[in-house]
N, C-alpha and C. Protein backbone atom coordinates (compact mmCIF):
# COMPACT_ATOMS: atom_id res chain seq x y z
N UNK A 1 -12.70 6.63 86.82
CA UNK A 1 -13.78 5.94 86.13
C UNK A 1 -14.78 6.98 85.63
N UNK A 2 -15.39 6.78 84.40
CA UNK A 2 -16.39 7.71 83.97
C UNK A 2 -17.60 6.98 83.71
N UNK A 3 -18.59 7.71 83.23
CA UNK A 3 -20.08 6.86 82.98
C UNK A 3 -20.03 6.09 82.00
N UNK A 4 -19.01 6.04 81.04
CA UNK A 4 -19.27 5.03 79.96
C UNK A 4 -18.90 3.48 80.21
N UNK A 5 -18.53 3.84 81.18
CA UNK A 5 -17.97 2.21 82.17
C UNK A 5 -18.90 1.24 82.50
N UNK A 6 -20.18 2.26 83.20
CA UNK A 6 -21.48 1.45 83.13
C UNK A 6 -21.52 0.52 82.45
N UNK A 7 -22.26 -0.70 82.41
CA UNK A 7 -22.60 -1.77 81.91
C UNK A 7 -23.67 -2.58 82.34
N UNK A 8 -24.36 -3.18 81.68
CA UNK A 8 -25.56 -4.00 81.84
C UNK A 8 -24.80 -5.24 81.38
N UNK A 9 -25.51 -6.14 82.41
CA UNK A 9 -24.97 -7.46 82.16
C UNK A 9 -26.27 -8.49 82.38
N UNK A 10 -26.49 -8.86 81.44
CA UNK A 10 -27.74 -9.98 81.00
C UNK A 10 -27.41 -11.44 81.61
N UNK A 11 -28.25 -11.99 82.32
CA UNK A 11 -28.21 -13.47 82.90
C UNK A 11 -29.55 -14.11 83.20
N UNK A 12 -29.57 -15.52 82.56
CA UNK A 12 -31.03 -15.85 83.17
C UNK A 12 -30.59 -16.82 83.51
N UNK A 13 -31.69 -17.35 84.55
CA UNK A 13 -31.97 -18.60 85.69
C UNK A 13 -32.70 -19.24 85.21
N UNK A 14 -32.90 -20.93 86.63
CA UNK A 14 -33.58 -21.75 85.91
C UNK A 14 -35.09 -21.09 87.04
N UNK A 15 -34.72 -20.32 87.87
CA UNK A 15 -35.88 -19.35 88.91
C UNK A 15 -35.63 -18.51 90.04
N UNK A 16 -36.98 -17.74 90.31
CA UNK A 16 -36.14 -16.71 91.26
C UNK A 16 -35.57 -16.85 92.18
N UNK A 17 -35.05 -18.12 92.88
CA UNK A 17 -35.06 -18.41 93.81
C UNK A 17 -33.60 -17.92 93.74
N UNK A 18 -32.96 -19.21 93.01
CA UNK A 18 -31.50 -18.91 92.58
C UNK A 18 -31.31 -17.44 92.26
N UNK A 19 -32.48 -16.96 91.16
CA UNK A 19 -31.55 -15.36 90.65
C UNK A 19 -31.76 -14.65 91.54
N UNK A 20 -32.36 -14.40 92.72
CA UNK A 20 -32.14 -14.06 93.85
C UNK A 20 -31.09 -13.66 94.47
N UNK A 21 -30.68 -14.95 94.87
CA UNK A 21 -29.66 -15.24 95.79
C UNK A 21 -28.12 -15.01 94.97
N UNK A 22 -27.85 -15.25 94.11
CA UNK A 22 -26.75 -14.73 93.59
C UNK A 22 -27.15 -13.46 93.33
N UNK A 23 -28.50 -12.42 93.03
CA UNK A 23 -28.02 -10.69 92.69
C UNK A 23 -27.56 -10.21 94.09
N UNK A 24 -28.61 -10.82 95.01
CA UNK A 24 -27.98 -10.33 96.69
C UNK A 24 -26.42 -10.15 97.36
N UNK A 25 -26.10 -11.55 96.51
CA UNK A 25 -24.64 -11.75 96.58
C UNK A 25 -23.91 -10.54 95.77
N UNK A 26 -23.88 -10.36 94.54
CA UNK A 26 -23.66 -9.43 93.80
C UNK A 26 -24.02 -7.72 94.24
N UNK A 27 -25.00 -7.55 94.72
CA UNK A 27 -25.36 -6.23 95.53
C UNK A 27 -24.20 -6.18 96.79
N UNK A 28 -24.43 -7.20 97.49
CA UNK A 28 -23.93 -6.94 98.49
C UNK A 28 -22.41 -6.79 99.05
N UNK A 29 -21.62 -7.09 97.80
CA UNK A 29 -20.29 -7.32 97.65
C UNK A 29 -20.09 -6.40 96.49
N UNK A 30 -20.71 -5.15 96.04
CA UNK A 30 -20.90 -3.89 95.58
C UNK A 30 -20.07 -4.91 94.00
N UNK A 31 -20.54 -5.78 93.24
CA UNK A 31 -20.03 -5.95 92.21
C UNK A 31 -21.15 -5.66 91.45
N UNK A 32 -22.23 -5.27 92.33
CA UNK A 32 -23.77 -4.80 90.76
C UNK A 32 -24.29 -3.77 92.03
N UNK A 33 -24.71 -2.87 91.43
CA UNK A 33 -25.30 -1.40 92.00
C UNK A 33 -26.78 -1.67 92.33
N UNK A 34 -26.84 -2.57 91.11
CA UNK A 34 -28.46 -3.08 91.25
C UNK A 34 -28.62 -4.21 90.24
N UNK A 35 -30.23 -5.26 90.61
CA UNK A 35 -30.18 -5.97 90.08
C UNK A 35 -31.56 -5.93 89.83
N UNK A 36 -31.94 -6.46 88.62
CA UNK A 36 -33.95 -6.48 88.11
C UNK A 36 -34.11 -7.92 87.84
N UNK A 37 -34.91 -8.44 88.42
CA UNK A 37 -35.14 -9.67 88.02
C UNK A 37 -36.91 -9.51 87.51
N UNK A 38 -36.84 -10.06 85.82
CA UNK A 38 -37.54 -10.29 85.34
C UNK A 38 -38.19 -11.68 85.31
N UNK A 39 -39.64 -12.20 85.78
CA UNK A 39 -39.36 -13.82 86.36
C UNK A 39 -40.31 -14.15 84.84
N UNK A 40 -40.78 -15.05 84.35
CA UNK A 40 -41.65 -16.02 83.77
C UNK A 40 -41.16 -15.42 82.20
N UNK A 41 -40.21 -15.75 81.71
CA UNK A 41 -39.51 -15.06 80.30
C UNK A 41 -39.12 -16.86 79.82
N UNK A 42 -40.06 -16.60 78.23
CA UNK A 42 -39.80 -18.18 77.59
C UNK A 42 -38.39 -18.30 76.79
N UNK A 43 -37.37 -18.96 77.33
CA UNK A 43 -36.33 -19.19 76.45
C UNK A 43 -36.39 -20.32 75.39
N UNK A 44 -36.43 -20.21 73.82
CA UNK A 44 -36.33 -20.78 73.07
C UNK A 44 -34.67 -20.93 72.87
N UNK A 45 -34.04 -22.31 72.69
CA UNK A 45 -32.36 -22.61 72.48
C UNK A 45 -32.32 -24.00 72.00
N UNK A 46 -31.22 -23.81 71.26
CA UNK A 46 -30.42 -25.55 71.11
C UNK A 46 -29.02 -25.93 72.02
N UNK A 47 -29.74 -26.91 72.40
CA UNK A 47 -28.89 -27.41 73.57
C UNK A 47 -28.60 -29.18 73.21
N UNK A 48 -27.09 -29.14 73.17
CA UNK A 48 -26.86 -30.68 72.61
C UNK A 48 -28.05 -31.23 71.73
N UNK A 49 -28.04 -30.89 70.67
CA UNK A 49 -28.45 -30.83 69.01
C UNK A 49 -29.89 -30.89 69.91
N UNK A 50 -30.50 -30.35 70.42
CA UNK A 50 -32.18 -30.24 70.32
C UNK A 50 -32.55 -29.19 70.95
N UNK A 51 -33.63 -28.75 70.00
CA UNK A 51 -34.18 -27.56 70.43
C UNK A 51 -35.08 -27.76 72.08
N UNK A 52 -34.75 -26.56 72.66
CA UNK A 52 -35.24 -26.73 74.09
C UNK A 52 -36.37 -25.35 74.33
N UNK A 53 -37.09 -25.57 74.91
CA UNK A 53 -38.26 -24.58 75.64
C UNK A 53 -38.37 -24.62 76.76
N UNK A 54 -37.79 -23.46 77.88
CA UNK A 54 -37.58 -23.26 79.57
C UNK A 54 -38.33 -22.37 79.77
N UNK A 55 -38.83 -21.82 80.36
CA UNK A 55 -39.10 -20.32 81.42
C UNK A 55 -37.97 -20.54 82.20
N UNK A 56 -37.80 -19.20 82.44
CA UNK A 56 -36.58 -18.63 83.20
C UNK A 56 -36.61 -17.34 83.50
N UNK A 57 -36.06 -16.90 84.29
CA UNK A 57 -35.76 -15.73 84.95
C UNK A 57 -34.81 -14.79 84.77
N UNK A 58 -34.87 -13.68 83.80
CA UNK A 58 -33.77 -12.73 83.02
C UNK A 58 -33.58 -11.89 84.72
N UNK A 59 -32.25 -11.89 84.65
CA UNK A 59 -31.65 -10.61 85.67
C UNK A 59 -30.81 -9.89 84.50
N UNK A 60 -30.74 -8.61 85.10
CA UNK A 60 -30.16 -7.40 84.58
C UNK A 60 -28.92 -6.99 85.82
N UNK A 61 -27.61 -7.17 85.78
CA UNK A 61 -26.74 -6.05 86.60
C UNK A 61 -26.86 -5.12 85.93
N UNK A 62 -26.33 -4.22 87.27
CA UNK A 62 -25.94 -3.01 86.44
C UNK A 62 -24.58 -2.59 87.38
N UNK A 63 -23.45 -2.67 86.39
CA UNK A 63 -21.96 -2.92 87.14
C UNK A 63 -21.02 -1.93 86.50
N UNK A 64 -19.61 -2.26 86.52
CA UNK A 64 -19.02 -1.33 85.97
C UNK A 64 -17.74 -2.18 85.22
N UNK A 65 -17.18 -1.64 83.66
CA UNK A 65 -16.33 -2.76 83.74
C UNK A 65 -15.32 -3.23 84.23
N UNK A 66 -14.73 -2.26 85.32
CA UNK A 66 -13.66 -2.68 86.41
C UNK A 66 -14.28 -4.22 87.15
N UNK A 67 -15.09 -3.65 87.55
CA UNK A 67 -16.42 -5.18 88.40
C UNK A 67 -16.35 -6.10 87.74
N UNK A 68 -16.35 -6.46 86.26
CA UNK A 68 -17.03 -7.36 85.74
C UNK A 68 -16.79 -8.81 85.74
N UNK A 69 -14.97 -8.82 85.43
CA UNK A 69 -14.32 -9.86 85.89
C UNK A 69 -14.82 -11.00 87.30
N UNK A 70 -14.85 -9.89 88.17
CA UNK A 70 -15.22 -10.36 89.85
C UNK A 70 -16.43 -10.65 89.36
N UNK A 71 -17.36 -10.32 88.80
CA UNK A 71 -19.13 -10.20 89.04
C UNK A 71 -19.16 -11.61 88.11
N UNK A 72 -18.86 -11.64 86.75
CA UNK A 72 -18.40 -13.16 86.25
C UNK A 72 -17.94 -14.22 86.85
N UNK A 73 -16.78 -14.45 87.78
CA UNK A 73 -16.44 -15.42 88.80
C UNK A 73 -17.27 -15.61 89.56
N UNK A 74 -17.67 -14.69 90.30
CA UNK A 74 -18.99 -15.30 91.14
C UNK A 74 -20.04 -15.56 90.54
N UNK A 75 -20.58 -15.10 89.47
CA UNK A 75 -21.74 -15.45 89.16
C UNK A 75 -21.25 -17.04 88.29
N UNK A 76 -20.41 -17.69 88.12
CA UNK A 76 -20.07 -18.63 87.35
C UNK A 76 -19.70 -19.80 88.06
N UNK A 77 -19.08 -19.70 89.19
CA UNK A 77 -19.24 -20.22 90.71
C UNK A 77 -20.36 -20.63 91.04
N UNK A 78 -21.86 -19.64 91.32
CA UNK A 78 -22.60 -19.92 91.90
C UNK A 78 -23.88 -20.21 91.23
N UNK A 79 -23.76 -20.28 89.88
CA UNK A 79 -24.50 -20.47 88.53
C UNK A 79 -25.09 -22.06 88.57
N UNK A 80 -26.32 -22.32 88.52
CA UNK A 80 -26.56 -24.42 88.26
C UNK A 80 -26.50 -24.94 86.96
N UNK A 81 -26.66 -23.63 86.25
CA UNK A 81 -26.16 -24.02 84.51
C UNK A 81 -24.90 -24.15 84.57
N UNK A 82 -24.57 -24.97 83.74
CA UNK A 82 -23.29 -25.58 82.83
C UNK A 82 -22.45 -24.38 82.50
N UNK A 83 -23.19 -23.89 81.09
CA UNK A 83 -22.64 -22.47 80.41
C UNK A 83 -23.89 -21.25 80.66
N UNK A 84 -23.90 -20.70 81.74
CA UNK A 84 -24.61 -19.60 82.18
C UNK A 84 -24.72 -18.40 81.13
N UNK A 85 -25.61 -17.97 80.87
CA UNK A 85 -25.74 -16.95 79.79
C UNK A 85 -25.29 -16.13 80.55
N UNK A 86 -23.94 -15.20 80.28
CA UNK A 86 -23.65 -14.12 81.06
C UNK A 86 -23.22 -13.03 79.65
N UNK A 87 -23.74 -12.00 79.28
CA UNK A 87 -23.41 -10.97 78.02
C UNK A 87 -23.52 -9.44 78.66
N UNK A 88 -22.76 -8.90 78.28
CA UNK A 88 -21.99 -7.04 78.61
C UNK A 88 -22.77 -6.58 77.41
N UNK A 89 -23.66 -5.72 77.94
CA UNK A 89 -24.05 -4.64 76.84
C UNK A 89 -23.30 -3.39 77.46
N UNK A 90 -23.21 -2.61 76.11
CA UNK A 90 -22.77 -1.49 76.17
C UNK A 90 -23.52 -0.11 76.52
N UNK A 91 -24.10 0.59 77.46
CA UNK A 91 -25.02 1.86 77.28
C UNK A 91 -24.77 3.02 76.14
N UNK A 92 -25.50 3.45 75.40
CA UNK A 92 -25.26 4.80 75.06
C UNK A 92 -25.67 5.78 75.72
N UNK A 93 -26.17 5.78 76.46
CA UNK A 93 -26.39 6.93 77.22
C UNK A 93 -27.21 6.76 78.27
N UNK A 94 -27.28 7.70 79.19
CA UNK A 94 -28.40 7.39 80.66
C UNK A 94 -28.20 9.01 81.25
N UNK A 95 -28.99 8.83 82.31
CA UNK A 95 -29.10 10.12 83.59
C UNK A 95 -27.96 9.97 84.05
N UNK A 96 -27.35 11.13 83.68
CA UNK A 96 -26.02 10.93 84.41
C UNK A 96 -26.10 10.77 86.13
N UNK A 97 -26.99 11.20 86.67
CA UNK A 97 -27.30 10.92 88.32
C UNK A 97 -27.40 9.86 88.10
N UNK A 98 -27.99 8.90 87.31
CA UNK A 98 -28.06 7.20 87.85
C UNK A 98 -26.99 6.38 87.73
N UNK A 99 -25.75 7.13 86.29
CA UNK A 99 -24.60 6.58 85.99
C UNK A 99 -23.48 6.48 86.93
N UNK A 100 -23.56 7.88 87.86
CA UNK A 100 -22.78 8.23 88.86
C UNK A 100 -23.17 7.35 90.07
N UNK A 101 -24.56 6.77 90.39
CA UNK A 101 -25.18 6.09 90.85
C UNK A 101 -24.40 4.40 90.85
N UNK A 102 -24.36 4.27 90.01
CA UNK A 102 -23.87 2.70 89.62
C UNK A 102 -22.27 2.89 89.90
N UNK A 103 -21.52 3.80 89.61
CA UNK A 103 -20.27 3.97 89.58
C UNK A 103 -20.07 3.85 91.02
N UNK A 104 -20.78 4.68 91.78
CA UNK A 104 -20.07 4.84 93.34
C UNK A 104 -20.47 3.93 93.99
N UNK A 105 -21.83 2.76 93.99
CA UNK A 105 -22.15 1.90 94.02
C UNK A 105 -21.25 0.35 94.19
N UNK A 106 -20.37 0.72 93.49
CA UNK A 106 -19.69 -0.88 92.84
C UNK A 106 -18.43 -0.54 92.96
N UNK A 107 -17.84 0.76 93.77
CA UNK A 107 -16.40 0.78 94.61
C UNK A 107 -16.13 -0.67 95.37
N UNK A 108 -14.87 -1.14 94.85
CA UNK A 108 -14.47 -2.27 95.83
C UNK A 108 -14.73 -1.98 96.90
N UNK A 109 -14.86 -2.72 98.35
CA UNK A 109 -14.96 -2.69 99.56
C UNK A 109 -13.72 -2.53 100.11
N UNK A 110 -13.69 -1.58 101.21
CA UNK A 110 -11.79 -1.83 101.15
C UNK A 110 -11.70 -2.45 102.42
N UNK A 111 -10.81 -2.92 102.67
CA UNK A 111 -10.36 -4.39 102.95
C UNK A 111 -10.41 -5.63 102.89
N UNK A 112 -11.45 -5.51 101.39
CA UNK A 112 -11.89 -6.69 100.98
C UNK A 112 -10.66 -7.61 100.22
């Protein structure tokens, strides 16, 4: 695996409570290295033909794309939205100490 594997993966909640408890899950089962939860963020959307206005709670993983598959199932599992905003950005670049960081981070567990 190399650093370009890194990945940020965008998800918001309906609060921290929930985005919480699923990044913990996600940390702790090394499928995100780390997680940022950004809380009081206004989502403007159309949802079954009408426009909607939420606050919600943006989380940030930061995973690898071997992980992502796994980090998607669970987070889609344990999601209270319907269709959970889940999107892979790509990095161009970072500290390579933090890239190496996320990489060794999000090794499967073995005997998992």
């Amino acid at each position: 695996m190399n650093q370009e594997d890194v990945k940020i993966v965008l998800c918001t909640f309906p609060n921290v409570e929930k985005a919480r408890q699923i990044g913990t899950v996600l940390v702790a089962t090394q499928l995100a290295a780390c997680v940022n939860l950004i809380p009081a963020i206004q989502s403007i959307y159309c949802w079954e033909g009408k426009v909607e206005e939420q606050e919600e709670v943006l989380a940030l993983f930061k995973t690898t794309m071997a992980r992502y598959s796994e980090l998607q199932q669970v987070v889609a599992e344990m999601h209270p939205y319907e269709i959970p905003e889940l999107v892979v950005l790509d990095l161009a670049a970072g500290l390579p100490a933090y890239l190496q960081w996320v990489l060794s981070s999000t090794q499967p567990v073995e005997g998992a």
